[in-house]
PDB file of N, CA and C in Angstrom:
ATOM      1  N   UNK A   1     136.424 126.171  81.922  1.00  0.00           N
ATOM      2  CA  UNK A   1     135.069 126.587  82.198  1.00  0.00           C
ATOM      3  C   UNK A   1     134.959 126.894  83.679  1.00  0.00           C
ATOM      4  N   UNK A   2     134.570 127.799  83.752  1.00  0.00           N
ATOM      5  CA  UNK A   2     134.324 128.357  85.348  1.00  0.00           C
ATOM      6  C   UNK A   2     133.182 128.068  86.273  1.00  0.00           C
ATOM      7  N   UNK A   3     133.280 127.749  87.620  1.00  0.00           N
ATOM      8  CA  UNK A   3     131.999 126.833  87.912  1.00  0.00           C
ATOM      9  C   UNK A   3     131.206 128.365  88.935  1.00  0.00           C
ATOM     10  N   UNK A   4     130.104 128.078  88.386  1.00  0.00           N
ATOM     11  CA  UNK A   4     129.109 129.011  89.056  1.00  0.00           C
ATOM     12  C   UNK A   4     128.377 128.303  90.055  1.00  0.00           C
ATOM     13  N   UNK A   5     128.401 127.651  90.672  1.00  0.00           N
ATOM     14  CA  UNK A   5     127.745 127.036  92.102  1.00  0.00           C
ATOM     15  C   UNK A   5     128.179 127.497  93.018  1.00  0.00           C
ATOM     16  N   UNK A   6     127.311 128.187  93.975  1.00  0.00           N
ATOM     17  CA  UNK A   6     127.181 128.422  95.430  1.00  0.00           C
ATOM     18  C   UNK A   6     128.206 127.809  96.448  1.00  0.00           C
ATOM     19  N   UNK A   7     129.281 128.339  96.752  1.00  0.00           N
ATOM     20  CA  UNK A   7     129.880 127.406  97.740  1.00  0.00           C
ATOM     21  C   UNK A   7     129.276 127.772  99.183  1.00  0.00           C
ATOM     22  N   UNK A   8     128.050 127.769  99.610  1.00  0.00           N
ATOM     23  CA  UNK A   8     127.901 128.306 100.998  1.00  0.00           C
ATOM     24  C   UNK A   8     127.122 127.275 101.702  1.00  0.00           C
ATOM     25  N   UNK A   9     127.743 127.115 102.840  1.00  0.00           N
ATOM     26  CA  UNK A   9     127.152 125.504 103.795  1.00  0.00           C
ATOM     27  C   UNK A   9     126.588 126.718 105.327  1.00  0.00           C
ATOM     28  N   UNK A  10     126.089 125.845 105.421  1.00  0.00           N
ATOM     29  CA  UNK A  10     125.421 125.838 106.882  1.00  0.00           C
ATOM     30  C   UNK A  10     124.568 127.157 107.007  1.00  0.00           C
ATOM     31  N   UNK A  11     124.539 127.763 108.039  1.00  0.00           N
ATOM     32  CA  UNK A  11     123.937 128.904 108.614  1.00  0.00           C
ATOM     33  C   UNK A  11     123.474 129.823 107.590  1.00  0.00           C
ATOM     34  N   UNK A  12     124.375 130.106 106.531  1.00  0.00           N
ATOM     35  CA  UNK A  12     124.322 131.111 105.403  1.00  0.00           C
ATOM     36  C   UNK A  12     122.673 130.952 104.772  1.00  0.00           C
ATOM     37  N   UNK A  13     122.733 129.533 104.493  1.00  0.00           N
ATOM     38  CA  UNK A  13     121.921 129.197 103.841  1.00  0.00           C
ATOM     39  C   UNK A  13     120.322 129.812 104.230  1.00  0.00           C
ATOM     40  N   UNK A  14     119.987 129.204 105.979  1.00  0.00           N
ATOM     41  CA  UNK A  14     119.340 129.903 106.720  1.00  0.00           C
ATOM     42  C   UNK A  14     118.642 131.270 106.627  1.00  0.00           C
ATOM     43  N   UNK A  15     119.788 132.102 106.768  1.00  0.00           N
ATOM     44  CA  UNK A  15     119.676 133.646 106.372  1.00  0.00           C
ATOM     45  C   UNK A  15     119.045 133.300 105.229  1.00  0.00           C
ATOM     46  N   UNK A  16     120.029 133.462 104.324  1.00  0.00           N
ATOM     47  CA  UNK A  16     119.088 133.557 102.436  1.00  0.00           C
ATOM     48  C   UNK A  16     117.988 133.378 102.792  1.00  0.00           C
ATOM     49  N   UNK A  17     117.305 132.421 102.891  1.00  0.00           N
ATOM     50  CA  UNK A  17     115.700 132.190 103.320  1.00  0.00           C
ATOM     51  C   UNK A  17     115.234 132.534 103.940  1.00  0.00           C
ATOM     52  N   UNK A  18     115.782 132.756 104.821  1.00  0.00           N
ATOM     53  CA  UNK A  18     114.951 134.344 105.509  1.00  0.00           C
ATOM     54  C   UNK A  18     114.853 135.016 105.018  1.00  0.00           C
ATOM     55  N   UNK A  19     115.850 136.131 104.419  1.00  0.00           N
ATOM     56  CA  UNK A  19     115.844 137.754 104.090  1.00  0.00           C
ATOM     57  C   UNK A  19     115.116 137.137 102.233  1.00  0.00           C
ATOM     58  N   UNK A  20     115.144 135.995 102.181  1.00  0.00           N
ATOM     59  CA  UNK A  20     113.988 135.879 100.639  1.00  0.00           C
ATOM     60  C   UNK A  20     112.671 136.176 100.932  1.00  0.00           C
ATOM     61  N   UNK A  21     112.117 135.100 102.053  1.00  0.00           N
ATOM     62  CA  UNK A  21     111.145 135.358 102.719  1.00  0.00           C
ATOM     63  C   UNK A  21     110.021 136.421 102.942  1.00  0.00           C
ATOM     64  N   UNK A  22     111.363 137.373 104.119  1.00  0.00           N
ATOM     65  CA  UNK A  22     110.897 138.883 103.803  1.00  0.00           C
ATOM     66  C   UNK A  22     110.577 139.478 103.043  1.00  0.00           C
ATOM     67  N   UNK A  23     111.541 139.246 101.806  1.00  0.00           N
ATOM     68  CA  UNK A  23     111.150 140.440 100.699  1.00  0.00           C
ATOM     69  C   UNK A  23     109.964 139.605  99.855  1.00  0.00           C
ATOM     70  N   UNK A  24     109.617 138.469  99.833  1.00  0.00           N
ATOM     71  CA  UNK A  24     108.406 138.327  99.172  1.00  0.00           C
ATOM     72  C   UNK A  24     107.258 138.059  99.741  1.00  0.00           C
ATOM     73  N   UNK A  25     106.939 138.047 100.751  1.00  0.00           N
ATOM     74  CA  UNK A  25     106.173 137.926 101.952  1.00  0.00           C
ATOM     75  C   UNK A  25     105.829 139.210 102.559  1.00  0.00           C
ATOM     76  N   UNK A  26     106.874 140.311 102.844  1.00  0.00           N
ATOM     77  CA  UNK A  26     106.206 140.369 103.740  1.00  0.00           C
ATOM     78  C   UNK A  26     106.689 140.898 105.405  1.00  0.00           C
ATOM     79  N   UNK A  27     106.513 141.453 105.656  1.00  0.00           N
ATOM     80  CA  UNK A  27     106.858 141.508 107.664  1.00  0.00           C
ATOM     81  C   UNK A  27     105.720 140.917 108.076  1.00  0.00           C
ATOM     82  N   UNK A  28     104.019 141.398 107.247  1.00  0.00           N
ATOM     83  CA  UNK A  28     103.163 141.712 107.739  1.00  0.00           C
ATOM     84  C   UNK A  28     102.009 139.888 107.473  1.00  0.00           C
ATOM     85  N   UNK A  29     102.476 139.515 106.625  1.00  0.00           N
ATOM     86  CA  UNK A  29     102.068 138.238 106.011  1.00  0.00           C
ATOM     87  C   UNK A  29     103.406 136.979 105.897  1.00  0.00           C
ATOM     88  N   UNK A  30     104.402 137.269 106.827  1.00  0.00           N
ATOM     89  CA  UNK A  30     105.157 136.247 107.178  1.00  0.00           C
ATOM     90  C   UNK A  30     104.630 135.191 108.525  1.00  0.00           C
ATOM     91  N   UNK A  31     103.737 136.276 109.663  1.00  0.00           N
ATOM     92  CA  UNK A  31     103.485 135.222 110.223  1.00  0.00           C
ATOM     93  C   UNK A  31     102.400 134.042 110.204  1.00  0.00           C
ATOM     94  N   UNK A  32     101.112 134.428 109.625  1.00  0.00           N
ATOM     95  CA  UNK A  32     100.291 133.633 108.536  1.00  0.00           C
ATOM     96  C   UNK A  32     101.193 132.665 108.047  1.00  0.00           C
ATOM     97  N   UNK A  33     102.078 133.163 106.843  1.00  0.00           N
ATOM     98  CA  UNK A  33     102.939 131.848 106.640  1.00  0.00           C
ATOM     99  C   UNK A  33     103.208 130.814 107.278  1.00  0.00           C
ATOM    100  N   UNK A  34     103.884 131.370 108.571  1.00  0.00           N
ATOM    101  CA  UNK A  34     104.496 130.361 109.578  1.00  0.00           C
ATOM    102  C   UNK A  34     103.572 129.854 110.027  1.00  0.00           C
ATOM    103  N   UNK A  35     102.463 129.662 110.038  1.00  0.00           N
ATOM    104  CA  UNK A  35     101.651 129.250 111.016  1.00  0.00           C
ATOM    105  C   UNK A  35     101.204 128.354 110.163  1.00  0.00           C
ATOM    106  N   UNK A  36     100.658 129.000 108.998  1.00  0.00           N
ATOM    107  CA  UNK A  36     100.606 127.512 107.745  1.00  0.00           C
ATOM    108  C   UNK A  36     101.544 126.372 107.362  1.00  0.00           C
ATOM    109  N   UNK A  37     102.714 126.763 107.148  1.00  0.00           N
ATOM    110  CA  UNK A  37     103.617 125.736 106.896  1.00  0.00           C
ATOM    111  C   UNK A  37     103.635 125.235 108.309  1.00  0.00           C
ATOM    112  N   UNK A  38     104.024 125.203 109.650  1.00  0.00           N
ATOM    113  CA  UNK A  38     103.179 124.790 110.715  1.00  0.00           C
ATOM    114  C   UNK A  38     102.321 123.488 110.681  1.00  0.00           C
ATOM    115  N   UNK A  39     101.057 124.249 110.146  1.00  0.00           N
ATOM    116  CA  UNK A  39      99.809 123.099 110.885  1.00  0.00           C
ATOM    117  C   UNK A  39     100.122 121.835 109.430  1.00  0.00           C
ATOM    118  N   UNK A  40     100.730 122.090 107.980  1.00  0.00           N
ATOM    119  CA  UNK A  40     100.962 121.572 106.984  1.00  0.00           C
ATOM    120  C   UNK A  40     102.030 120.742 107.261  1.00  0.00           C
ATOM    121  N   UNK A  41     103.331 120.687 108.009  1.00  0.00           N
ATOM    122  CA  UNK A  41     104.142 119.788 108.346  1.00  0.00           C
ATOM    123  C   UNK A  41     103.749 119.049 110.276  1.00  0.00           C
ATOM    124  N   UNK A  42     102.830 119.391 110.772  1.00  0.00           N
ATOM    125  CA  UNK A  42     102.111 118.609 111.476  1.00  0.00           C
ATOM    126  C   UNK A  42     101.454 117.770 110.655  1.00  0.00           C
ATOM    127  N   UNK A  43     100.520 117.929 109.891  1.00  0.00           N
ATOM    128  CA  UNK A  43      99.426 117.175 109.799  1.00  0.00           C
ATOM    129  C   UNK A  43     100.306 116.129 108.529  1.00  0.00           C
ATOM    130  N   UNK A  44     101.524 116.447 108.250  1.00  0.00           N
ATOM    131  CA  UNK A  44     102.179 115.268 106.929  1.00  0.00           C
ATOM    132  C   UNK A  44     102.755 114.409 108.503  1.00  0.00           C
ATOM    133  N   UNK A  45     103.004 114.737 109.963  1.00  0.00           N
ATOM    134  CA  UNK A  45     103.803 114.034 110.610  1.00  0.00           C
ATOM    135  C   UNK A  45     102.651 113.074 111.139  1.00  0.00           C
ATOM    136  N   UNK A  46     101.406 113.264 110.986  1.00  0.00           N
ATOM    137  CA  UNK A  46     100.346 112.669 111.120  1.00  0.00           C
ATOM    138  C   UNK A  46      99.584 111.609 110.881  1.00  0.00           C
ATOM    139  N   UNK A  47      99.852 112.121 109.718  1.00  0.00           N
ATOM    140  CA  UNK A  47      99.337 110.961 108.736  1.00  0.00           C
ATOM    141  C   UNK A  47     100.596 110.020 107.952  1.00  0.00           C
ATOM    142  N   UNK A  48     101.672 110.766 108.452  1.00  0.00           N
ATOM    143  CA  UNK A  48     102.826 109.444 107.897  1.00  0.00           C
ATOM    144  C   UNK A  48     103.167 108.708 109.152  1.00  0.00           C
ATOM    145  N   UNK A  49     102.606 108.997 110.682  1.00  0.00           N
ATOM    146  CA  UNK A  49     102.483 108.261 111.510  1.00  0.00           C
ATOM    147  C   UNK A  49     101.294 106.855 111.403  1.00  0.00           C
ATOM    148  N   UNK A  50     100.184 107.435 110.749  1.00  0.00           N
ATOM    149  CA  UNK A  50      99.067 106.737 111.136  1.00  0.00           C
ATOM    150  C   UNK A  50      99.609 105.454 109.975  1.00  0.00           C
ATOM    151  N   UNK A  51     100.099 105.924 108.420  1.00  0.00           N
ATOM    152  CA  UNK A  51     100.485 105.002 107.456  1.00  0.00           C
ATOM    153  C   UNK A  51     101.530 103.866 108.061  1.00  0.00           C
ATOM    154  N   UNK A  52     102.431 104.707 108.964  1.00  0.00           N
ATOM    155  CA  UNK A  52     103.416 103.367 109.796  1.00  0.00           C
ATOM    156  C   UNK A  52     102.370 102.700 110.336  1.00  0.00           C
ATOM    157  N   UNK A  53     101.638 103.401 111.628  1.00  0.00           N
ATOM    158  CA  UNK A  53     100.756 102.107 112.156  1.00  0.00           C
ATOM    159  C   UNK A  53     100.210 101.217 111.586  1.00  0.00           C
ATOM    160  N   UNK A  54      99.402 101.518 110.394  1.00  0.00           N
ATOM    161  CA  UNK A  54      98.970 100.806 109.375  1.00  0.00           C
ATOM    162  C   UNK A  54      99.638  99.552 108.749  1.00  0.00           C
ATOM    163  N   UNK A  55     100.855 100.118 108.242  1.00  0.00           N
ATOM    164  CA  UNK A  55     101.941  98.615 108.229  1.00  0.00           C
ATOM    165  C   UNK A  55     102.137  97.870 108.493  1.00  0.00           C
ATOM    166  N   UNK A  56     102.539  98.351 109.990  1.00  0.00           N
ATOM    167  CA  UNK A  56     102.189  97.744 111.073  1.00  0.00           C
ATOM    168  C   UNK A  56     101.582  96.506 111.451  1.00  0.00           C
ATOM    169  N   UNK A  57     100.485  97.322 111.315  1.00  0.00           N
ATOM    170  CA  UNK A  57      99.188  96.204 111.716  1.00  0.00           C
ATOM    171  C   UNK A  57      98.666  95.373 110.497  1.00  0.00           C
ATOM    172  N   UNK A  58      99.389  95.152 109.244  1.00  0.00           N
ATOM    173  CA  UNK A  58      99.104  94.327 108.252  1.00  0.00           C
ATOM    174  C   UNK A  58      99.818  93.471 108.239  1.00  0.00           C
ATOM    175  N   UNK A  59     100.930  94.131 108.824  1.00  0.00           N
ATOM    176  CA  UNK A  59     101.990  93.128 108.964  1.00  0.00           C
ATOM    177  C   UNK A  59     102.016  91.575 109.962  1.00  0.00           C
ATOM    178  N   UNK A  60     101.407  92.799 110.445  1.00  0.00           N
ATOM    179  CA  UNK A  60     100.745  91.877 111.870  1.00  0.00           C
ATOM    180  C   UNK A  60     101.489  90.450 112.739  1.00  0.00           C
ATOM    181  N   UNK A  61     101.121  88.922 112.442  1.00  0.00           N
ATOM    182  CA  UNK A  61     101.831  87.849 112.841  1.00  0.00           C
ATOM    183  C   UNK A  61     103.000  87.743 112.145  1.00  0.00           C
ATOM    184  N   UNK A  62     103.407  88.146 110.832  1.00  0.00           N
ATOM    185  CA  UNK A  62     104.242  87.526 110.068  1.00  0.00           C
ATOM    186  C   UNK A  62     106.271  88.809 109.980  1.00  0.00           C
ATOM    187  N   UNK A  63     106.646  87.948 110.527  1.00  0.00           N
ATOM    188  CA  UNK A  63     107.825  88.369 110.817  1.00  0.00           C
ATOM    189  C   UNK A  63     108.947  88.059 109.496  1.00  0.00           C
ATOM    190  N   UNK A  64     108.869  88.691 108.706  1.00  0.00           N
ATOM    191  CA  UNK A  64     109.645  88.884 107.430  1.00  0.00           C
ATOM    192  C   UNK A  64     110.755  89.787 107.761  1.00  0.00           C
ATOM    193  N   UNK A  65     112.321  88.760 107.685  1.00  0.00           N
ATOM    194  CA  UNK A  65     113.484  89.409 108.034  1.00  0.00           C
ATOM    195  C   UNK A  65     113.905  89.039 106.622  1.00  0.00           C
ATOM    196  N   UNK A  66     114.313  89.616 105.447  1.00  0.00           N
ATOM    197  CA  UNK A  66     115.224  89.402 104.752  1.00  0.00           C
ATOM    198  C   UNK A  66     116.266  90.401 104.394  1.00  0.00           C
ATOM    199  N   UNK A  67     117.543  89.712 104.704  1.00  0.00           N
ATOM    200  CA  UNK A  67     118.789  90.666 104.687  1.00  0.00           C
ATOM    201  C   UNK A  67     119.239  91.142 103.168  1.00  0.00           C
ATOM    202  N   UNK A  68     118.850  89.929 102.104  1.00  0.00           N
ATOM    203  CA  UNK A  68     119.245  90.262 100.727  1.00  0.00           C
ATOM    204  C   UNK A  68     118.489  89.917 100.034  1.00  0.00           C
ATOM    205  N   UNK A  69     118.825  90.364  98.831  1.00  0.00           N
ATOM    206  CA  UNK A  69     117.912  89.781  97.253  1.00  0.00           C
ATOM    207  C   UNK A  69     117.782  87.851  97.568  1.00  0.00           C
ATOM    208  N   UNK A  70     116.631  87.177  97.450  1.00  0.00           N
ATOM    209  CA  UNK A  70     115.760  86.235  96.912  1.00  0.00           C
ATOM    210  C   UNK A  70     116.713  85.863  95.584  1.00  0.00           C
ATOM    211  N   UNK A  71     117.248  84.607  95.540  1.00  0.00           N
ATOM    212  CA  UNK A  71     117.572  84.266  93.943  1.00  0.00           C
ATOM    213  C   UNK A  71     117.077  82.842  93.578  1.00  0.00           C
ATOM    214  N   UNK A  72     116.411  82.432  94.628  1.00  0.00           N
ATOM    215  CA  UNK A  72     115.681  80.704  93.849  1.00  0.00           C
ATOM    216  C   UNK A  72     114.470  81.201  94.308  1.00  0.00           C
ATOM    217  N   UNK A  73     113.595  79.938  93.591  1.00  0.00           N
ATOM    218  CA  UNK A  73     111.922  79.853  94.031  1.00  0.00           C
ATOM    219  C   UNK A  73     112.189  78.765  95.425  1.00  0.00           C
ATOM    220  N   UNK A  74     112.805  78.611  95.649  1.00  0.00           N
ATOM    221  CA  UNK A  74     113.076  77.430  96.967  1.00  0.00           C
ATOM    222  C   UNK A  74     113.322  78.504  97.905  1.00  0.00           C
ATOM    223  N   UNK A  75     114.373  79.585  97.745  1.00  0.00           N
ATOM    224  CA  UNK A  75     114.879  80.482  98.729  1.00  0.00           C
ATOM    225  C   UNK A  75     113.209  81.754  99.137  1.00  0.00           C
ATOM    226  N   UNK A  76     113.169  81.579  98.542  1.00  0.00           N
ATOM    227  CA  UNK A  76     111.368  82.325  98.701  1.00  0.00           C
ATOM    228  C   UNK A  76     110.523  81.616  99.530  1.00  0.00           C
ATOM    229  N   UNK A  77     110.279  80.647  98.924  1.00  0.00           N
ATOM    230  CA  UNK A  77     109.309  79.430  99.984  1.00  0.00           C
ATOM    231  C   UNK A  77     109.966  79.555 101.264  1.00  0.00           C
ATOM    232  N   UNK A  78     110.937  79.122 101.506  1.00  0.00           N
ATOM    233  CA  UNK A  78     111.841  79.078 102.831  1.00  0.00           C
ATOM    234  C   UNK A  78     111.241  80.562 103.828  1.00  0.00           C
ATOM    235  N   UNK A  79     111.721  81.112 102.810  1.00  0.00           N
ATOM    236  CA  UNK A  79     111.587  82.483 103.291  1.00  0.00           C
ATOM    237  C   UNK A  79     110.533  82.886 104.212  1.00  0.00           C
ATOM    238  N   UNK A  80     109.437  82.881 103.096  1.00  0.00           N
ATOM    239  CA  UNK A  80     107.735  82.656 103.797  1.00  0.00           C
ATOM    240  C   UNK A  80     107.424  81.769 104.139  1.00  0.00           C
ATOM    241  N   UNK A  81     108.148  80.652 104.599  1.00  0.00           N
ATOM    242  CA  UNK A  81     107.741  79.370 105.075  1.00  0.00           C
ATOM    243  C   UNK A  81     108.061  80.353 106.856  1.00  0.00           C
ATOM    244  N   UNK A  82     109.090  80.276 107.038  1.00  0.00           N
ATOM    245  CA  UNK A  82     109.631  80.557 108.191  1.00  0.00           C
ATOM    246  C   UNK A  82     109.631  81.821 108.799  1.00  0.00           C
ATOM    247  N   UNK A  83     108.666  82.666 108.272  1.00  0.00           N
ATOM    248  CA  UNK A  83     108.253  83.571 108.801  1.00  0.00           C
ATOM    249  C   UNK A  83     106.646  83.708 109.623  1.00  0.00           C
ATOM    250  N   UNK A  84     105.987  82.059 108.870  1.00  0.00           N
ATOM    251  CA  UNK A  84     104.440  81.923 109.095  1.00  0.00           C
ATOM    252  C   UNK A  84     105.248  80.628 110.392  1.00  0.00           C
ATOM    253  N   UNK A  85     106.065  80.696 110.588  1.00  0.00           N
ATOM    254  CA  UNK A  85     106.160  79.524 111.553  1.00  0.00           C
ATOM    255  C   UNK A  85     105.873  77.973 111.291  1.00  0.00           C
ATOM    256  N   UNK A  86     106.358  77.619 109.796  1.00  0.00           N
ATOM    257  CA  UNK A  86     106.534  76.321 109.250  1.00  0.00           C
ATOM    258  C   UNK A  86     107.715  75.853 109.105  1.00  0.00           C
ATOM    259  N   UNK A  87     108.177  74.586 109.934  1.00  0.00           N
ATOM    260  CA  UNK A  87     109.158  74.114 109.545  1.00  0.00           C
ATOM    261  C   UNK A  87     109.287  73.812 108.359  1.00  0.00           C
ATOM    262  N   UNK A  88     110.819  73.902 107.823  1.00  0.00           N
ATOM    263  CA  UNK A  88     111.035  73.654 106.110  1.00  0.00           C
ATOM    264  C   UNK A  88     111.822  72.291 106.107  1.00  0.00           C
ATOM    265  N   UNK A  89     112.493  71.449 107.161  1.00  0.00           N
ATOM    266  CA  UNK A  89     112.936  70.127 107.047  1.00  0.00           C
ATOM    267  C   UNK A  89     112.786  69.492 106.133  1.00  0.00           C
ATOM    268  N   UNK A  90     113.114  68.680 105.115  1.00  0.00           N
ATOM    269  CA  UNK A  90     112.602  67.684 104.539  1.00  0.00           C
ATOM    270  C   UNK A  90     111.537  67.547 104.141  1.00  0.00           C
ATOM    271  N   UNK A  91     111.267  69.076 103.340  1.00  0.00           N
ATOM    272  CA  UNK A  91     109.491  69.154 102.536  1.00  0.00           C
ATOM    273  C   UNK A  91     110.183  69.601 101.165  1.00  0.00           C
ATOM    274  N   UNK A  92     109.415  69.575 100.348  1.00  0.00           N
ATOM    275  CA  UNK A  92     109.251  69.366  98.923  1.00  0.00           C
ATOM    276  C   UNK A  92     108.475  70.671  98.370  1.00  0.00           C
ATOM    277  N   UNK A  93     109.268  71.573  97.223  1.00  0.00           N
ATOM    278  CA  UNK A  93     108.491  72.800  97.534  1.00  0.00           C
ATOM    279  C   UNK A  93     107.237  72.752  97.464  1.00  0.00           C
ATOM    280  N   UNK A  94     106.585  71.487  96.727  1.00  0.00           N
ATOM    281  CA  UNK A  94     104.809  71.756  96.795  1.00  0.00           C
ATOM    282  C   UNK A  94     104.266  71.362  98.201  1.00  0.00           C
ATOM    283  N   UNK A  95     105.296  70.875  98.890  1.00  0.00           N
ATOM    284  CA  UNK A  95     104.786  70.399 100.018  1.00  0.00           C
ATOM    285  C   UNK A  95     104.451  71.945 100.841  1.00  0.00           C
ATOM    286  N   UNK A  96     105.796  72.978 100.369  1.00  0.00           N
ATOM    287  CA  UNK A  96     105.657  74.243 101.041  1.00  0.00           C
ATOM    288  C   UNK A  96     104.669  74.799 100.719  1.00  0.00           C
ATOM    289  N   UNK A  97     104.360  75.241 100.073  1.00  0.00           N
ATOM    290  CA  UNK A  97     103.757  75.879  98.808  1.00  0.00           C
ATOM    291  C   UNK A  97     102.055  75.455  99.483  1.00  0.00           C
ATOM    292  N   UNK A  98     102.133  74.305  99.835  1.00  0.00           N
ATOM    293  CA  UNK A  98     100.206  73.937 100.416  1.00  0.00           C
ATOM    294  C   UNK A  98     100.618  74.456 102.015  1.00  0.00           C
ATOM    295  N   UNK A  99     101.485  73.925 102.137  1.00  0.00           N
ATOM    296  CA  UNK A  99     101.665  74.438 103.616  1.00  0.00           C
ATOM    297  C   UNK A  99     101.571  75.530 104.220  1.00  0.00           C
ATOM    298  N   UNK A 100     102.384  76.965 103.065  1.00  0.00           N
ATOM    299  CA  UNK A 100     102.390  78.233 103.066  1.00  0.00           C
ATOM    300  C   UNK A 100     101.159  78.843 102.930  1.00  0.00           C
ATOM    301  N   UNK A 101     100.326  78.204 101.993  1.00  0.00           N
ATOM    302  CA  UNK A 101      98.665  78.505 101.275  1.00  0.00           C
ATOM    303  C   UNK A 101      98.114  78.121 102.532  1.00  0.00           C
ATOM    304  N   UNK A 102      98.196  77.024 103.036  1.00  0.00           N
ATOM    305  CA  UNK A 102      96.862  76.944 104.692  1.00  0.00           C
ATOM    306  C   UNK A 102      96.891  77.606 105.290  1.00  0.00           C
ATOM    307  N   UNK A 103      98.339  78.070 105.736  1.00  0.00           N
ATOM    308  CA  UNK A 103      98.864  78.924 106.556  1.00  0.00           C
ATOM    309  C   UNK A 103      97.926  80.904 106.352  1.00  0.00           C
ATOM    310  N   UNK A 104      98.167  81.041 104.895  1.00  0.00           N
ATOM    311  CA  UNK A 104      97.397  82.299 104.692  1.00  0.00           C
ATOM    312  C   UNK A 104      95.905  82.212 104.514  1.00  0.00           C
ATOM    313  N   UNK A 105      95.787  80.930 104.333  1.00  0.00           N
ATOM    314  CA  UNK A 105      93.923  81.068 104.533  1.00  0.00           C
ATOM    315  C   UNK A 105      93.663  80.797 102.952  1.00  0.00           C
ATOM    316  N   UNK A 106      94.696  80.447 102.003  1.00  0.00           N
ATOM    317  CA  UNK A 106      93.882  80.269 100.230  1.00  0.00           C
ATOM    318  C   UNK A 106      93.645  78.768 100.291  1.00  0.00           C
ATOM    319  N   UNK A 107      92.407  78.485  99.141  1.00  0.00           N
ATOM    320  CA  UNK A 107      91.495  77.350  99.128  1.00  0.00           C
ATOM    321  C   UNK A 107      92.609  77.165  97.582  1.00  0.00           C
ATOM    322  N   UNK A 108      92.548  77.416  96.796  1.00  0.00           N
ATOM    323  CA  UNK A 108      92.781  76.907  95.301  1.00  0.00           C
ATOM    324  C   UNK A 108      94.512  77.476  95.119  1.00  0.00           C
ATOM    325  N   UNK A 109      95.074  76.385  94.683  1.00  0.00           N
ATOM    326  CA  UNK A 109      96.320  76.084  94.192  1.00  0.00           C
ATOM    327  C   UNK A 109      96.619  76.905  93.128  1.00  0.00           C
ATOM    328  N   UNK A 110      97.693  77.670  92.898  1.00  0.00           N
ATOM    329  CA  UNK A 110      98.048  78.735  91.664  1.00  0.00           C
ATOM    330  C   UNK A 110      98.155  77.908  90.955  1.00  0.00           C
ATOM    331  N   UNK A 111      98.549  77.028  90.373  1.00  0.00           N
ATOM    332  CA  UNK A 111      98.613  76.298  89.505  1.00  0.00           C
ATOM    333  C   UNK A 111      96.819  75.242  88.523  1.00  0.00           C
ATOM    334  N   UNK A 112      96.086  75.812  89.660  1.00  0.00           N
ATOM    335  CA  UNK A 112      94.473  75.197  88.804  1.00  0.00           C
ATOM    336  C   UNK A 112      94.089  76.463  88.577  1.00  0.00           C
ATOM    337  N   UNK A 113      93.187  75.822  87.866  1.00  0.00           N
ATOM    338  CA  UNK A 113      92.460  76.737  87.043  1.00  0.00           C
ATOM    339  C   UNK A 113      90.951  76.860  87.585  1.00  0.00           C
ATOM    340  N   UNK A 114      90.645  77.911  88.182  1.00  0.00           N
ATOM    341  CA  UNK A 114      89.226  77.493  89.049  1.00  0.00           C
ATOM    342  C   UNK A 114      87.784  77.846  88.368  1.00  0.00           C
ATOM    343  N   UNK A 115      88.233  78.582  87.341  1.00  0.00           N
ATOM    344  CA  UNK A 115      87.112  78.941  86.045  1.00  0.00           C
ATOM    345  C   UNK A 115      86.604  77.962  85.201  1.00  0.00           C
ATOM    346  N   UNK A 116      87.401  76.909  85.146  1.00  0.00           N
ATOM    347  CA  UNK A 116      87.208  76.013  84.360  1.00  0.00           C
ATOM    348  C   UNK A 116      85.508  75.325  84.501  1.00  0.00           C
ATOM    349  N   UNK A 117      85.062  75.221  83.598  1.00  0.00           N
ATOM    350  CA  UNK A 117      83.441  74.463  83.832  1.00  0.00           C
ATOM    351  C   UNK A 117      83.272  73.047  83.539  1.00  0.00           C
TER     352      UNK A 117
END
């Protein structure tokens, strides 16, 4: 079977899209184009700037380095223990677990049920 794919790298490529360009565009309505695709890849560098800042700033105090996959519920706690700036010494994961919760500001324990009447 004979392979029909393009072997052409670099520069070639360039051209093609150009001289496509031209012929469906245009001499006269190519530069309109350019000026659109233009202000359209500004304004995506824009707003995928402002979404980093955003991150950013949610991220805010909490310094989350993890190099690999999480495989215990202990290795998690640790995890977010020591990123909110709690020592993990000789605590008990519920010990983490309230510790981690003060730390983010929650009142009620995942484990109750706060609907209850």
């Amino acid at each position: 079977m004979s392979d029909f794919a393009l072997n052409i790298i670099g520069n070639d490529w360039i051209m093609i899209v150009l001289v496509a360009l031209v012929l469906l565009l245009g001499t006269k309505r190519l530069p309109d184009a350019t000026k659109k695709l233009a202000r359209v890849m500004a304004q995506y560098d824009k707003t995928k700037n402002m979404v980093q800042d955003e991150l950013k700033k949610a991220k805010g105090e909490f310094n989350l380095d993890i190099s690999g996959p999480v495989m215990s519920e202990r290795q998690k706690l640790e995890t977010l223990a020591k990123s909110l700036g709690v020592n993990t010494e000789g605590k008990t994961d519920d010990d983490l677990r309230s510790l981690v919760n003060s730390k983010l500001g929650g009142s009620a324990k995942p484990d109750q049920d706060t609907t209850k009447q």
